[in-house]
PDB file of N, CA and C in Angstrom:
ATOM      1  N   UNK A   1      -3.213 -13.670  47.507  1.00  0.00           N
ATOM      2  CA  UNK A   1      -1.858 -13.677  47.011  1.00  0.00           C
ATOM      3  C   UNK A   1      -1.108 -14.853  47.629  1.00  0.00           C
ATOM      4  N   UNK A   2      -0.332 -15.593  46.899  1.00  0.00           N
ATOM      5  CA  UNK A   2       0.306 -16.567  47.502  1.00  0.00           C
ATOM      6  C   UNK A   2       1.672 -16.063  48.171  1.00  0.00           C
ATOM      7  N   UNK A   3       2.063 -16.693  48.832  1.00  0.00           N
ATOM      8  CA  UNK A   3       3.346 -16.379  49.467  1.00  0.00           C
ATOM      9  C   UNK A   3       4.446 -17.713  50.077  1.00  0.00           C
ATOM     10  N   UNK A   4       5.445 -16.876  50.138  1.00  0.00           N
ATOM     11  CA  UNK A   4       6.548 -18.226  50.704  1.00  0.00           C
ATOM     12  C   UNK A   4       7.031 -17.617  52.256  1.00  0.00           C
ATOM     13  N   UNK A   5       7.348 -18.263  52.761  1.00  0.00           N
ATOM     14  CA  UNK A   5       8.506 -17.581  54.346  1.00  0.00           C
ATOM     15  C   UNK A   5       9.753 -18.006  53.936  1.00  0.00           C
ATOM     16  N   UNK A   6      10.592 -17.237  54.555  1.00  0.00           N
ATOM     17  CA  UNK A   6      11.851 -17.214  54.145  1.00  0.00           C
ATOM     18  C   UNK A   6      12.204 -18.818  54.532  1.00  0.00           C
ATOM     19  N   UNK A   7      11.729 -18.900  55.553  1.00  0.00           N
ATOM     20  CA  UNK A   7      12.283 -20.409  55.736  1.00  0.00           C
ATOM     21  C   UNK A   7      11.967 -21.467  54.591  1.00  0.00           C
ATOM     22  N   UNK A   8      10.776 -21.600  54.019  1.00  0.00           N
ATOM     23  CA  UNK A   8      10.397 -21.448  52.812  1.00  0.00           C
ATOM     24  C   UNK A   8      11.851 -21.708  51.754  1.00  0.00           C
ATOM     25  N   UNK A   9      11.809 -20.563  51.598  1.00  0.00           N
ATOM     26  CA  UNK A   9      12.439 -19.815  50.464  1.00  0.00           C
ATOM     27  C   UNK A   9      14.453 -20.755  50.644  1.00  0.00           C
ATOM     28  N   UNK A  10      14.574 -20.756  51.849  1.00  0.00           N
ATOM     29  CA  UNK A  10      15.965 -21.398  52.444  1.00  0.00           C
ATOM     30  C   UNK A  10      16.108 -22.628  52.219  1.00  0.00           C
ATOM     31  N   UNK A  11      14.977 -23.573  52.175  1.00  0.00           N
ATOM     32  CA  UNK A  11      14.751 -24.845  51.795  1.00  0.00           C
ATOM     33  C   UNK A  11      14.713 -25.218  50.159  1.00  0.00           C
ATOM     34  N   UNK A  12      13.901 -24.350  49.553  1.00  0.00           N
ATOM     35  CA  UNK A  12      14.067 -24.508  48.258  1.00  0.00           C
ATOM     36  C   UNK A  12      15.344 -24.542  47.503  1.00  0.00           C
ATOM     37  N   UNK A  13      16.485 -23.015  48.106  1.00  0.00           N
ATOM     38  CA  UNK A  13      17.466 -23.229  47.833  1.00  0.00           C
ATOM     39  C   UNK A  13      18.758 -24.048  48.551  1.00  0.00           C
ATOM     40  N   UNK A  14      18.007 -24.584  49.645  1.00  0.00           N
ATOM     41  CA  UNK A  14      19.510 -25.602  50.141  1.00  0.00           C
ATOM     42  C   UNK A  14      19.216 -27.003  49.165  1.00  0.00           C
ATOM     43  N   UNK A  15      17.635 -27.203  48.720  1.00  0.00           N
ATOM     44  CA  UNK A  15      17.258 -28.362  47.825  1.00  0.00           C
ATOM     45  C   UNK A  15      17.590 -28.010  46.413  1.00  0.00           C
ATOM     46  N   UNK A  16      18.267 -27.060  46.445  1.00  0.00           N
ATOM     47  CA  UNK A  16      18.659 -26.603  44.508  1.00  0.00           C
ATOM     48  C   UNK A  16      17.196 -26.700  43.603  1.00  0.00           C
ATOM     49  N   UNK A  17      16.036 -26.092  44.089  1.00  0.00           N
ATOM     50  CA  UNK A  17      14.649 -25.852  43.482  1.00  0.00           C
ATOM     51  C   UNK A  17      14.814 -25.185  42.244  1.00  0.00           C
ATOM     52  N   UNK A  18      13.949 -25.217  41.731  1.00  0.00           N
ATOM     53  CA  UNK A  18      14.323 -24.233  40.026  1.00  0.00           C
ATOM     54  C   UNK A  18      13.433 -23.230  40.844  1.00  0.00           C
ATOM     55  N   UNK A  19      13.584 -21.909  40.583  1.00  0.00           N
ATOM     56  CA  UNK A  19      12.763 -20.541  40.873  1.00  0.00           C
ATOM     57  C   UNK A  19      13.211 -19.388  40.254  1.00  0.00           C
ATOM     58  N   UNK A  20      12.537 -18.669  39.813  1.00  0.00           N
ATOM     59  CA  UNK A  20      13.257 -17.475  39.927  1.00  0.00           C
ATOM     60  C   UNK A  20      12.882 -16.221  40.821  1.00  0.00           C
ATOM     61  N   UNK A  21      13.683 -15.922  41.396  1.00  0.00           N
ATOM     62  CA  UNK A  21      14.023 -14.465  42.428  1.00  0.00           C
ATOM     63  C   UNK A  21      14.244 -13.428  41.888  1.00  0.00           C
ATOM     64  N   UNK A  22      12.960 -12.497  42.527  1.00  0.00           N
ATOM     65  CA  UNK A  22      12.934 -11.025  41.599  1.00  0.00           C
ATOM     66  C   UNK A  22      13.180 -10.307  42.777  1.00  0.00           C
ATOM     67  N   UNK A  23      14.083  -8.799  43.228  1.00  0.00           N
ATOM     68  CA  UNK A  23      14.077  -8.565  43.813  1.00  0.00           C
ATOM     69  C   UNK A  23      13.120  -6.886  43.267  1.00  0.00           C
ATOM     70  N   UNK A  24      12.806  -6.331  43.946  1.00  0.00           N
ATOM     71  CA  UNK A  24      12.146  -5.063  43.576  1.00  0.00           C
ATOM     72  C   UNK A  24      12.706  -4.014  44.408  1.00  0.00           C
ATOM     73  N   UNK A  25      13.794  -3.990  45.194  1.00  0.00           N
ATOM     74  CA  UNK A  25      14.206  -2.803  45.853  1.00  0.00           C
ATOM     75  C   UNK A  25      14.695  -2.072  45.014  1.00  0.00           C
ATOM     76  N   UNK A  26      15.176  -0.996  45.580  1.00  0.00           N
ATOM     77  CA  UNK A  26      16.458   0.050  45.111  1.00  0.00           C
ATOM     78  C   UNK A  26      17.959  -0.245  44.634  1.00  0.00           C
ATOM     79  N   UNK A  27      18.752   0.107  43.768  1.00  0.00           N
ATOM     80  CA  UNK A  27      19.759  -0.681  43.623  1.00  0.00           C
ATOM     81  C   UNK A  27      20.839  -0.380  44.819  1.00  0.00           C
ATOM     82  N   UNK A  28      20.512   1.004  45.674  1.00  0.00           N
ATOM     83  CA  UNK A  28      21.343   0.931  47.042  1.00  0.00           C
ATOM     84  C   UNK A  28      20.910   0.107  47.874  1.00  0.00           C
ATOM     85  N   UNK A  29      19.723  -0.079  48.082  1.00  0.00           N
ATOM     86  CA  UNK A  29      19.484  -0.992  49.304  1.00  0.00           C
ATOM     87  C   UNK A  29      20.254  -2.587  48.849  1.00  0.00           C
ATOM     88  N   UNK A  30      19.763  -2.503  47.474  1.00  0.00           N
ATOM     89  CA  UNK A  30      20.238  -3.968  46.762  1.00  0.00           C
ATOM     90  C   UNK A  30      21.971  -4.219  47.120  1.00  0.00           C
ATOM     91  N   UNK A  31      22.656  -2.714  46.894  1.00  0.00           N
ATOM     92  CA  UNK A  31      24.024  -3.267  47.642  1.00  0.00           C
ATOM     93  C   UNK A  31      24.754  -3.140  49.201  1.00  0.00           C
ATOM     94  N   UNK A  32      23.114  -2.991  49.954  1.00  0.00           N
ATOM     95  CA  UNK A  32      23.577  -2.859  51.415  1.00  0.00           C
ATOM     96  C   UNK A  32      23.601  -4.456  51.583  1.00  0.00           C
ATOM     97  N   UNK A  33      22.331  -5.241  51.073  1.00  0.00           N
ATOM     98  CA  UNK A  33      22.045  -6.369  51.082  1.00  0.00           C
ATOM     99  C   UNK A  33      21.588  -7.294  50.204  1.00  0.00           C
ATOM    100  N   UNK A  34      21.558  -8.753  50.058  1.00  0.00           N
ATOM    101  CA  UNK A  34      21.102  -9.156  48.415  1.00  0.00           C
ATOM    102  C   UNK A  34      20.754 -10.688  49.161  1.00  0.00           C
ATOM    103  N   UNK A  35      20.028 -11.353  48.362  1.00  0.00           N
ATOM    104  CA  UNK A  35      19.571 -12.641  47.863  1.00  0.00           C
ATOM    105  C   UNK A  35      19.970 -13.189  47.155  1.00  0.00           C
ATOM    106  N   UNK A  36      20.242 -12.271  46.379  1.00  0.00           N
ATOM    107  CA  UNK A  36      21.197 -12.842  44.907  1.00  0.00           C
ATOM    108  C   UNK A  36      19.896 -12.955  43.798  1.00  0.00           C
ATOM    109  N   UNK A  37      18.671 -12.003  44.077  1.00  0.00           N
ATOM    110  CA  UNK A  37      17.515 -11.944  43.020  1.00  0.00           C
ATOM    111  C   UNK A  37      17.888 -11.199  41.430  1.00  0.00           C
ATOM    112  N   UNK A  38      17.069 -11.288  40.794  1.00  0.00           N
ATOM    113  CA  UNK A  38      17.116 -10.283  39.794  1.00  0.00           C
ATOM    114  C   UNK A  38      16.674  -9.214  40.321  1.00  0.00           C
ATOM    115  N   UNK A  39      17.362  -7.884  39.919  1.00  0.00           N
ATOM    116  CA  UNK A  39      17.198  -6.532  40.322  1.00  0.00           C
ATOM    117  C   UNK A  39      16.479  -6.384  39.442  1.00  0.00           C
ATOM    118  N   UNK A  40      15.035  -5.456  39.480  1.00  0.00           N
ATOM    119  CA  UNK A  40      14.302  -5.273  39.035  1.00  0.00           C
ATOM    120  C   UNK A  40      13.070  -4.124  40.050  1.00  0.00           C
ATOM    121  N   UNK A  41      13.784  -2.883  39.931  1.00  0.00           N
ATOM    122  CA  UNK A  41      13.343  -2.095  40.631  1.00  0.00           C
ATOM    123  C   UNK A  41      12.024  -1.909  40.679  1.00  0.00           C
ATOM    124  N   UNK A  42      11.037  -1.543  41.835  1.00  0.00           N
ATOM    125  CA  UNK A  42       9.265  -1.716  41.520  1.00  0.00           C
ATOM    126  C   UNK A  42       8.991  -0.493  40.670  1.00  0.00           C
ATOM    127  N   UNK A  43       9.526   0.274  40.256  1.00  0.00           N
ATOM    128  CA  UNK A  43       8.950   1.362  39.246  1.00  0.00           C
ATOM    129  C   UNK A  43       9.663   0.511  37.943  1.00  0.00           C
ATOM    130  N   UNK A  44      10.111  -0.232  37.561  1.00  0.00           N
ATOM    131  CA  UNK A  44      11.038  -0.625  36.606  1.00  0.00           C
ATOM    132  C   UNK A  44       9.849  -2.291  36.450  1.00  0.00           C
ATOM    133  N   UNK A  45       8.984  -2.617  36.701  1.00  0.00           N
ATOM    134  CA  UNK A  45       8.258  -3.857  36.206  1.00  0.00           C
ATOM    135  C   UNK A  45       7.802  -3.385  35.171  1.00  0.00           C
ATOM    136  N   UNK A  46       6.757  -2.532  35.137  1.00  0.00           N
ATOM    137  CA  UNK A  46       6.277  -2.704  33.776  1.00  0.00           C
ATOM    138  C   UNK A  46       7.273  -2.332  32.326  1.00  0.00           C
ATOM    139  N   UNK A  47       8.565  -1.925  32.764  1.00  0.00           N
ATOM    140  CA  UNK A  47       9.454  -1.839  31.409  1.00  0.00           C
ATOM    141  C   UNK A  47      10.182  -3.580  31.545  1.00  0.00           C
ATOM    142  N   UNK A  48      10.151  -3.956  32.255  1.00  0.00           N
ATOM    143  CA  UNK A  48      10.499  -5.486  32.231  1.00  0.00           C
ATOM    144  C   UNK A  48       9.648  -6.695  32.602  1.00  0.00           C
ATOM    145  N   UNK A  49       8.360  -6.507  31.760  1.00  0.00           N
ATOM    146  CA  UNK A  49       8.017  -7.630  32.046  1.00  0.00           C
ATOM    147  C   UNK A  49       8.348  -8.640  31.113  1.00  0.00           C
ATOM    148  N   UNK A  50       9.070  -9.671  30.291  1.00  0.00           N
ATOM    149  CA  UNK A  50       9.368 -10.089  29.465  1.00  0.00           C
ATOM    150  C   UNK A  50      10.996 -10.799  30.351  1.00  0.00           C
ATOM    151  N   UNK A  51      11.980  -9.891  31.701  1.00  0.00           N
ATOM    152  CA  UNK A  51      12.455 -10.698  32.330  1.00  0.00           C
ATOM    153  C   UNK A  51      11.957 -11.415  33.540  1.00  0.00           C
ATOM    154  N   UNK A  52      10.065 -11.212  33.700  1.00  0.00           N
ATOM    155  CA  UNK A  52       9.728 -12.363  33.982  1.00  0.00           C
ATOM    156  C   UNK A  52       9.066 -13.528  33.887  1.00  0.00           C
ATOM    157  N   UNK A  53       9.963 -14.934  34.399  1.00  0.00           N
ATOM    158  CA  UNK A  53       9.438 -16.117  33.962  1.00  0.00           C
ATOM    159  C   UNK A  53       7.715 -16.154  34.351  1.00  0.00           C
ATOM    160  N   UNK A  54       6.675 -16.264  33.034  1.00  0.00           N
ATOM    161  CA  UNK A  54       5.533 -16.580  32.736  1.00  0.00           C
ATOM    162  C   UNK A  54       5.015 -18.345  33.397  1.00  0.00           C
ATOM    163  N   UNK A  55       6.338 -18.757  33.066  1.00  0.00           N
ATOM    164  CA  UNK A  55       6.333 -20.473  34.034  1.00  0.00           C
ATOM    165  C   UNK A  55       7.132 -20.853  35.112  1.00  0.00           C
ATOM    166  N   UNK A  56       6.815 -21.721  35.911  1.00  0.00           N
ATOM    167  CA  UNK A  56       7.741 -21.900  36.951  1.00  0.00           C
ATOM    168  C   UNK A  56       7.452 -21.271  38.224  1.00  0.00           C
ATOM    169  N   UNK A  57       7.856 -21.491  39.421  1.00  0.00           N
ATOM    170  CA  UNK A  57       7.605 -20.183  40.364  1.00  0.00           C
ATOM    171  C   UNK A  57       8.744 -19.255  40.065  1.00  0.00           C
ATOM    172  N   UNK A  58       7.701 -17.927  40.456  1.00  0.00           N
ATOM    173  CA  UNK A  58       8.435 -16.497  40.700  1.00  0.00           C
ATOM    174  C   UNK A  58       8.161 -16.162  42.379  1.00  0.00           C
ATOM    175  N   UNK A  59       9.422 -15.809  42.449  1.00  0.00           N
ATOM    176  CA  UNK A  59       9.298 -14.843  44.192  1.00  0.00           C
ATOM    177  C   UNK A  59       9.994 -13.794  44.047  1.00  0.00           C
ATOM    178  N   UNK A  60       8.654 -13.016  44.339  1.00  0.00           N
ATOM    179  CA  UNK A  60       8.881 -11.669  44.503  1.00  0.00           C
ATOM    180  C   UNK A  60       9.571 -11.212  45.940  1.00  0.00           C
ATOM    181  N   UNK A  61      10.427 -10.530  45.865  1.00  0.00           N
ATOM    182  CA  UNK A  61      11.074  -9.887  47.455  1.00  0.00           C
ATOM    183  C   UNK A  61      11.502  -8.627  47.414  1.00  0.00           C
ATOM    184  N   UNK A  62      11.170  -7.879  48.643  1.00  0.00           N
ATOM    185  CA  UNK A  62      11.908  -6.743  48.700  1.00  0.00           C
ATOM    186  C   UNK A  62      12.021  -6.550  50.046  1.00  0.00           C
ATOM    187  N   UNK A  63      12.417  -5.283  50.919  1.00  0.00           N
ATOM    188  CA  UNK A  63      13.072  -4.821  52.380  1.00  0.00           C
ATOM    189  C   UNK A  63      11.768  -6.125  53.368  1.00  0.00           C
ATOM    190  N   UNK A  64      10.653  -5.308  53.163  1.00  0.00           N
ATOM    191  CA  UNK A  64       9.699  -5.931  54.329  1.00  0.00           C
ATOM    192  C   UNK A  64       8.604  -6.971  54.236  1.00  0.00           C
ATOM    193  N   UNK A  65       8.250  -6.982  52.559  1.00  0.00           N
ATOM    194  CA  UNK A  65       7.155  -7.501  51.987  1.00  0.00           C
ATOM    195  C   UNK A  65       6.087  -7.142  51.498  1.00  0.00           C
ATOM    196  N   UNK A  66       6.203  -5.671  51.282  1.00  0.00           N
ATOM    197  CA  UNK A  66       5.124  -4.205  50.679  1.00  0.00           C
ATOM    198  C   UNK A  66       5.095  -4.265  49.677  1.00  0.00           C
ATOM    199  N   UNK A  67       6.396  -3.710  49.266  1.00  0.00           N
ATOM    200  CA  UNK A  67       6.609  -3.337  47.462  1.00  0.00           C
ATOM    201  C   UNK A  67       6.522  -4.491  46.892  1.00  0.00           C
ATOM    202  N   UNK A  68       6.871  -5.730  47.190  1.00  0.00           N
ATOM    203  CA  UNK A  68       6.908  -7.013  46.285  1.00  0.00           C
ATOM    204  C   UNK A  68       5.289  -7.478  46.208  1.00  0.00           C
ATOM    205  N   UNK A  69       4.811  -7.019  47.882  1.00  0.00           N
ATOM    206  CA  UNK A  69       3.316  -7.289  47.351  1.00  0.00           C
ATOM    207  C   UNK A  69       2.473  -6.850  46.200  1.00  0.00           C
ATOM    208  N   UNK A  70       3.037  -5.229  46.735  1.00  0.00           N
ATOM    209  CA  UNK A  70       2.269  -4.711  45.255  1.00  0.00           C
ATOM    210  C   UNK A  70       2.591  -5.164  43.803  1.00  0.00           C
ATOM    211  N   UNK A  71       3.996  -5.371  43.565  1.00  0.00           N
ATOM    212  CA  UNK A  71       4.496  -5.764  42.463  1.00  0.00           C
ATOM    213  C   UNK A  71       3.497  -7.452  42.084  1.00  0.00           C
ATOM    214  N   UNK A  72       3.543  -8.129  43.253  1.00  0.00           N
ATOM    215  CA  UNK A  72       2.538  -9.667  42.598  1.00  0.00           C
ATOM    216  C   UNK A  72       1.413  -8.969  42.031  1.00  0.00           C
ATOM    217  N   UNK A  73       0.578  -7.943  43.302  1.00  0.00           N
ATOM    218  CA  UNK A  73      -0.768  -7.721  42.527  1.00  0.00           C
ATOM    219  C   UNK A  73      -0.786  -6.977  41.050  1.00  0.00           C
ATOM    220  N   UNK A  74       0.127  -6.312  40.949  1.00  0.00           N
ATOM    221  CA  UNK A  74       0.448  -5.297  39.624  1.00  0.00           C
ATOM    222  C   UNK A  74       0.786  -6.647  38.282  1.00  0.00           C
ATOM    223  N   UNK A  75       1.402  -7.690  38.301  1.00  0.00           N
ATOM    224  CA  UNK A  75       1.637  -8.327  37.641  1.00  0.00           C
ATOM    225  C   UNK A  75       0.789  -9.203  37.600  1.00  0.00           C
ATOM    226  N   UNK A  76      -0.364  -9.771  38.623  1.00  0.00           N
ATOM    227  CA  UNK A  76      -1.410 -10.740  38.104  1.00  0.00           C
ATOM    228  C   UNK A  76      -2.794  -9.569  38.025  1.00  0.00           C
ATOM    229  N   UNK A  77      -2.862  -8.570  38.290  1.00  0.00           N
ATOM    230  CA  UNK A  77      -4.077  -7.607  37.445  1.00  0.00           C
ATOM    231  C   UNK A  77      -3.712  -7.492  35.920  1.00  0.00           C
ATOM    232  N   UNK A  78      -2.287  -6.740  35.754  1.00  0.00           N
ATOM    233  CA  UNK A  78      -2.253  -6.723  34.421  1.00  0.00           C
ATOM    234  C   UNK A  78      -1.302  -7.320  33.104  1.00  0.00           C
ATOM    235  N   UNK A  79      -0.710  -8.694  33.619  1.00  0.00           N
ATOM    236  CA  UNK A  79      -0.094  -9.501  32.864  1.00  0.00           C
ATOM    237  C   UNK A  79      -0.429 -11.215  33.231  1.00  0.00           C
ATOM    238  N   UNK A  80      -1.604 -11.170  33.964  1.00  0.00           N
ATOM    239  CA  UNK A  80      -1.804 -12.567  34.450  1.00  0.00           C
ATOM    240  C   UNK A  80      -1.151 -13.469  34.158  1.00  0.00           C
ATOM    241  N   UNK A  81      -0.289 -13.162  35.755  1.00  0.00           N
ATOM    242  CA  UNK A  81       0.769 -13.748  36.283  1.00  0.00           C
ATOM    243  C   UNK A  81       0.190 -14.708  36.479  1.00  0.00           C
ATOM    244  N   UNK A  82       0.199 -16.194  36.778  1.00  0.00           N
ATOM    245  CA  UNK A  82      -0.308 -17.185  37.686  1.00  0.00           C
ATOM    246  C   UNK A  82       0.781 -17.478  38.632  1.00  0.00           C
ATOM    247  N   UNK A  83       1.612 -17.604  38.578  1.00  0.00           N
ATOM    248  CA  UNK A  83       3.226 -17.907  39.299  1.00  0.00           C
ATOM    249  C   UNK A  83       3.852 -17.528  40.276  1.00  0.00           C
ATOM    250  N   UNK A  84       3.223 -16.625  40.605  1.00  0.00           N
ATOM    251  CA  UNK A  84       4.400 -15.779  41.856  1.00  0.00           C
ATOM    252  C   UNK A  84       3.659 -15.742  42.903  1.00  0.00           C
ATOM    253  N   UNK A  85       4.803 -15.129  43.991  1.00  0.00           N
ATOM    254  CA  UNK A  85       4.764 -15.633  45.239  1.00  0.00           C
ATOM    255  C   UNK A  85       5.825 -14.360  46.190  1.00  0.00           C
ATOM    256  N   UNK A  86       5.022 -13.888  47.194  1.00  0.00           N
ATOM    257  CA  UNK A  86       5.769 -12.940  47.801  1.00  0.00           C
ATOM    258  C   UNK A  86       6.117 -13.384  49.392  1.00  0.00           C
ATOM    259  N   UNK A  87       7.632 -12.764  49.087  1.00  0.00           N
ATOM    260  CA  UNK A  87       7.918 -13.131  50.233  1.00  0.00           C
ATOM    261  C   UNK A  87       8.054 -12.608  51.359  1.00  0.00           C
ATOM    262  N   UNK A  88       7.214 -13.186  52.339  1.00  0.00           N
ATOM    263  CA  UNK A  88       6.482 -12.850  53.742  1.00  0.00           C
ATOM    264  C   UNK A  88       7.308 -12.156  54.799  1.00  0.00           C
ATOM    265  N   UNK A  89       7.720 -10.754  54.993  1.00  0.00           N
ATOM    266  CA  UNK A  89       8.509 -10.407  55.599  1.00  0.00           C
ATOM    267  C   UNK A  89       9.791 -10.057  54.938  1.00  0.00           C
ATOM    268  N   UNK A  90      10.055 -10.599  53.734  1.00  0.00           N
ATOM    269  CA  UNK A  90      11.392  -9.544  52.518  1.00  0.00           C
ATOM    270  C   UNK A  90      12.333  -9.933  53.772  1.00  0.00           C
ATOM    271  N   UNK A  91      13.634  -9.637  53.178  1.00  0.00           N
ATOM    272  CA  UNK A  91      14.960  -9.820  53.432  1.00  0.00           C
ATOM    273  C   UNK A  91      15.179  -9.038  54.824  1.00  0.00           C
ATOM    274  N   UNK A  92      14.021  -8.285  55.385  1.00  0.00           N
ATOM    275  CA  UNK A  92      14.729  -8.159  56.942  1.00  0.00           C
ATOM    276  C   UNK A  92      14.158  -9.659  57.712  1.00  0.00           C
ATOM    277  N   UNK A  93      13.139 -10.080  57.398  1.00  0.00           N
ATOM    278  CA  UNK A  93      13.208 -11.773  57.958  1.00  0.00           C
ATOM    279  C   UNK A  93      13.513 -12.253  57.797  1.00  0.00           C
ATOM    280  N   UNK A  94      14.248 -12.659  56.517  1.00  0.00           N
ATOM    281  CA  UNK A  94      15.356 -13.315  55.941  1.00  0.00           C
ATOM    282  C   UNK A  94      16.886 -12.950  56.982  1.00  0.00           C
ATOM    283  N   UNK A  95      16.652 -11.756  57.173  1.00  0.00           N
ATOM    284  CA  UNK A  95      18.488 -11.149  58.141  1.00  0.00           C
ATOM    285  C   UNK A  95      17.958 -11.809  59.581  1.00  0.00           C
ATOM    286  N   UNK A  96      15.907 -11.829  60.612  1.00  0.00           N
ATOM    287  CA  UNK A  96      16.149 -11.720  61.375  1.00  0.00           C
ATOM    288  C   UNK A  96      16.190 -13.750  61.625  1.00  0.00           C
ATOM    289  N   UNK A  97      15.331 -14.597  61.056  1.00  0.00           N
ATOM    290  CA  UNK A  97      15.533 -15.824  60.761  1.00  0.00           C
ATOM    291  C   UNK A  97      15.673 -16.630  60.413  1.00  0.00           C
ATOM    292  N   UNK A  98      17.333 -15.826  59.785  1.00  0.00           N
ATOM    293  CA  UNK A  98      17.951 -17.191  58.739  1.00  0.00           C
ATOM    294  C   UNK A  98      19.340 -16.846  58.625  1.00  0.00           C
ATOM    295  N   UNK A  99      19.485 -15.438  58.466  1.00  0.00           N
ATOM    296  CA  UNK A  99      21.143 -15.175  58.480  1.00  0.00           C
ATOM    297  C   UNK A  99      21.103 -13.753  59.264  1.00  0.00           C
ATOM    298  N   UNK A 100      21.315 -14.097  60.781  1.00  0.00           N
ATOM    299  CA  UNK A 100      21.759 -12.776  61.563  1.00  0.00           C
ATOM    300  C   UNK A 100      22.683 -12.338  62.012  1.00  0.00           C
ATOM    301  N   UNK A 101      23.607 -12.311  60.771  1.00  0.00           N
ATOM    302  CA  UNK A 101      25.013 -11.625  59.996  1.00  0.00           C
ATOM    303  C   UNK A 101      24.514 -11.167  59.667  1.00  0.00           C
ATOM    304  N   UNK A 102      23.286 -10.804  58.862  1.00  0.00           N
ATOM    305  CA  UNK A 102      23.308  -9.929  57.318  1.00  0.00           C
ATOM    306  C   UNK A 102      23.246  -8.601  58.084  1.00  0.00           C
ATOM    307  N   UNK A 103      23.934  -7.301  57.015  1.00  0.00           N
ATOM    308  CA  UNK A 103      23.671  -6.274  57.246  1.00  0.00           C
ATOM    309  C   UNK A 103      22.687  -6.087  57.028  1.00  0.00           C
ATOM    310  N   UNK A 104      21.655  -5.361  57.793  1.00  0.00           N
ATOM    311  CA  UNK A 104      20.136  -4.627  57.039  1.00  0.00           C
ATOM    312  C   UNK A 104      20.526  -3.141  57.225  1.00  0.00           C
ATOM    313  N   UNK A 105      19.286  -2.175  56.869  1.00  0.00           N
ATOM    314  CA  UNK A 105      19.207  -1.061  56.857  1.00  0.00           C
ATOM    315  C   UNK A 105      17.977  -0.757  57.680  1.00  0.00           C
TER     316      UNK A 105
END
């Protein structure tokens, strides 16, 4: 599975990268904390696969880096994905090395 680090992920967007950001949490956790991804809950992929981009990179994220994992493997077993990319540690590494302001849970 490919993957990004948040630091990664911080560079792309301080360089204005084209990507798109899927987030797969819960929509509470989504408003304890955010990325600013598409919400796209992990029981909720296979009714949306069509909002994701087939080209381009995709990064997958969620709390730790579990659920988004599963979500890459779920989407390149059965919609061969080539594109995506999970991110290594989800938004609590993102809160612990990059913004430690953010609220987590």
């Amino acid at each position: 599975m490919k993957s990004v680090t948040v630091s990664e992920l911080k560079q792309m967007i301080d360089n204005k990268e084209e990507f798109q950001l899927i987030d797969v949490r819960e929509p509470h956790e989504n408003e304890i904390c955010t990325l600013n991804g598409l919400l796209i809950p992990l029981a909720e992929i296979p009714n949306n696969i069509n909002a994701i981009n087939k080209e381009g990179k995709v990064i997958i994220q969620c709390r730790s880096g579990a659920r988004s994992g599963n979500a890459v493997h779920f989407l390149e077993d059965n919609y061969a994905f080539d594109n995506l990319y999970n991110l290594t540690g989800g938004i609590l590494a993102w809160a612990k090395e990059i913004d430690p302001t953010m609220e987590t849970y």
